[in-house]
C-alpha atoms as a PDB file:
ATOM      1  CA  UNK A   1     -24.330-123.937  29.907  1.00  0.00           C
ATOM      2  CA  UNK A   2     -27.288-122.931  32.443  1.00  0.00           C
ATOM      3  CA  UNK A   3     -26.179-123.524  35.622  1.00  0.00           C
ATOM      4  CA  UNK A   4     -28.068-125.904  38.017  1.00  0.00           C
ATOM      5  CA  UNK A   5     -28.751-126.300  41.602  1.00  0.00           C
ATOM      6  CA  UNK A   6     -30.756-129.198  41.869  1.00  0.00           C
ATOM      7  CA  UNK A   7     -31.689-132.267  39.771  1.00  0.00           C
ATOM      8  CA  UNK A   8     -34.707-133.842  40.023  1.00  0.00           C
ATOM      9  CA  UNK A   9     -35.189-137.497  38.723  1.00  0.00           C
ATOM     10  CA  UNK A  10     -38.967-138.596  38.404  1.00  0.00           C
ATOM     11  CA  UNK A  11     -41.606-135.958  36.914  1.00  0.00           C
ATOM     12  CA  UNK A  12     -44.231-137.921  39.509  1.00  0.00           C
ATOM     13  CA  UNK A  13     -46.111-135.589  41.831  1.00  0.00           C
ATOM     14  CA  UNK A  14     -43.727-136.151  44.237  1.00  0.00           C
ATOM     15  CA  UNK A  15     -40.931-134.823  42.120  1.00  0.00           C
ATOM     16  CA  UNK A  16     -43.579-131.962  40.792  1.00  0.00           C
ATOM     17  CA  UNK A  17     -43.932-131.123  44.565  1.00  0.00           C
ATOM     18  CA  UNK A  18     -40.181-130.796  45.108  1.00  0.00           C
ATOM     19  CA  UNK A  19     -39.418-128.915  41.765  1.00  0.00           C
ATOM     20  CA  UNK A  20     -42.382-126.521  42.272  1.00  0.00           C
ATOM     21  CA  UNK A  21     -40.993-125.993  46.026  1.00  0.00           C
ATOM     22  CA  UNK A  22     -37.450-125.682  45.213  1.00  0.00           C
ATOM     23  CA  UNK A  23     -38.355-123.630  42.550  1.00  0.00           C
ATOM     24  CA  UNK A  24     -40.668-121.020  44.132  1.00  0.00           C
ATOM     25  CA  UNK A  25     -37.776-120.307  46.749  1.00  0.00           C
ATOM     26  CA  UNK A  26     -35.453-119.571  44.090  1.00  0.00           C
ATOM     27  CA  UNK A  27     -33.102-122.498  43.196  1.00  0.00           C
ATOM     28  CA  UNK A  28     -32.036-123.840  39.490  1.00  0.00           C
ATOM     29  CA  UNK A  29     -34.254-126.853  39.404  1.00  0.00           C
ATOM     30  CA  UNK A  30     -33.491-129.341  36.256  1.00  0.00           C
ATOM     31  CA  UNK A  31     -36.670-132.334  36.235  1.00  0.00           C
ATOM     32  CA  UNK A  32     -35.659-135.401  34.571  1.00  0.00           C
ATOM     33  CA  UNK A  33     -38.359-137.818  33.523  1.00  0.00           C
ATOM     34  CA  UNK A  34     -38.337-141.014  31.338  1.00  0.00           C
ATOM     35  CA  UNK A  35     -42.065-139.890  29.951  1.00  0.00           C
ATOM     36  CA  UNK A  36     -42.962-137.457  27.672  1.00  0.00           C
ATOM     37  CA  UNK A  37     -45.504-136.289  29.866  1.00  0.00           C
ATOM     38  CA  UNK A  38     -44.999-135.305  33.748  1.00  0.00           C
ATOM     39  CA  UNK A  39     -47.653-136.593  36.447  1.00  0.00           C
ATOM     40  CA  UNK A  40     -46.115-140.344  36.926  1.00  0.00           C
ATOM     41  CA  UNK A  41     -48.787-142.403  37.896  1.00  0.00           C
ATOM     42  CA  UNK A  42     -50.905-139.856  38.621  1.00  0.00           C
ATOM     43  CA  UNK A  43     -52.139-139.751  35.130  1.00  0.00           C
ATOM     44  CA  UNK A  44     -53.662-142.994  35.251  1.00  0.00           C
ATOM     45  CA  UNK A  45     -56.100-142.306  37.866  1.00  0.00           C
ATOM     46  CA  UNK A  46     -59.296-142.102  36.221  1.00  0.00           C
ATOM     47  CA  UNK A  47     -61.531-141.567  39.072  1.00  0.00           C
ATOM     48  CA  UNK A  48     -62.350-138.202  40.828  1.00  0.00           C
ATOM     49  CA  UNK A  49     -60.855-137.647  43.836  1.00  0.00           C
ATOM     50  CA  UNK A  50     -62.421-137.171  47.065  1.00  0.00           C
ATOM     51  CA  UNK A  51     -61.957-134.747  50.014  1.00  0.00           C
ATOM     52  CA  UNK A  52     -61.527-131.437  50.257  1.00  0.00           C
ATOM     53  CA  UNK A  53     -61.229-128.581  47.173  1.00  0.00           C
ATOM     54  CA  UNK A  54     -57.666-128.035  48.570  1.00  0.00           C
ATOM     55  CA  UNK A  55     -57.136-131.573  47.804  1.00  0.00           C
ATOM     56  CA  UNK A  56     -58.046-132.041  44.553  1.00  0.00           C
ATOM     57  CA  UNK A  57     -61.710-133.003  45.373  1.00  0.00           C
ATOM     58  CA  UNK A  58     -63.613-133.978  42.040  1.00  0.00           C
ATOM     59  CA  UNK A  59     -60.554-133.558  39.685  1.00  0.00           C
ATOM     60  CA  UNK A  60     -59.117-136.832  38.029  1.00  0.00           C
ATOM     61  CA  UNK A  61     -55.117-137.279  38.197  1.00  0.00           C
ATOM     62  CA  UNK A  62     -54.210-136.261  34.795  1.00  0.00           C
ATOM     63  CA  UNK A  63     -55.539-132.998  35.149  1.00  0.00           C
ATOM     64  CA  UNK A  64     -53.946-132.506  38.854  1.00  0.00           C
ATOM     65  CA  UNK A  65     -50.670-133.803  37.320  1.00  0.00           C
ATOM     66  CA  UNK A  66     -51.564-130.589  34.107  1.00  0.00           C
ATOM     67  CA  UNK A  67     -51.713-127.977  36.928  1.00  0.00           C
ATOM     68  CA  UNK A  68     -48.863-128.900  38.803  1.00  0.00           C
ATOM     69  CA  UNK A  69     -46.842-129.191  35.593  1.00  0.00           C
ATOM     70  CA  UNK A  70     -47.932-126.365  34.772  1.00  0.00           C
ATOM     71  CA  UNK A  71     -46.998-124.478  38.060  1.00  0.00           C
ATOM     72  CA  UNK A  72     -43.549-125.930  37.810  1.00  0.00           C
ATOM     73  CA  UNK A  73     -43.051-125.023  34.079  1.00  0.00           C
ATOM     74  CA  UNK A  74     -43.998-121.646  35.253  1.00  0.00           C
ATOM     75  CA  UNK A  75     -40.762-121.094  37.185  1.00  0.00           C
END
């Protein structure tokens, strides 16, 4: 059995954020989602996003929910 330090329920970018932060300063993260796919909501958003590059600027949710996923799946 692996061993876990923290469960995460909801593979939203809120629960990305905290599994990709927990992660990166070393805890056993476990994400729990209802979806096949993580991003929540996020993936829904259509439109491209504005602001700054270091917000997302131009990039539609499901592929800023891909790169965080990705990033988390990483660690």
């Amino acid at each position: 059995m692996k061993k876990t330090e923290i469960a995460i329920v909801g593979g939203g970018p809120a629960g990305l954020g905290a599994a990709l932060s927990a992660a990166t300063m070393g805890a056993q993260v476990v994400l729990f989602d209802r979806q096949h796919n993580l991003g929540g909501q996020l993936v829904k958003q259509t439109h491209k996003f504005f602001g700054s590059k270091a917000q997302f600027a131009g990039e539609r949710g499901i592929k800023i929910a891909e790169n965080l996923a990705a990033k988390v799946i990483a660690h």
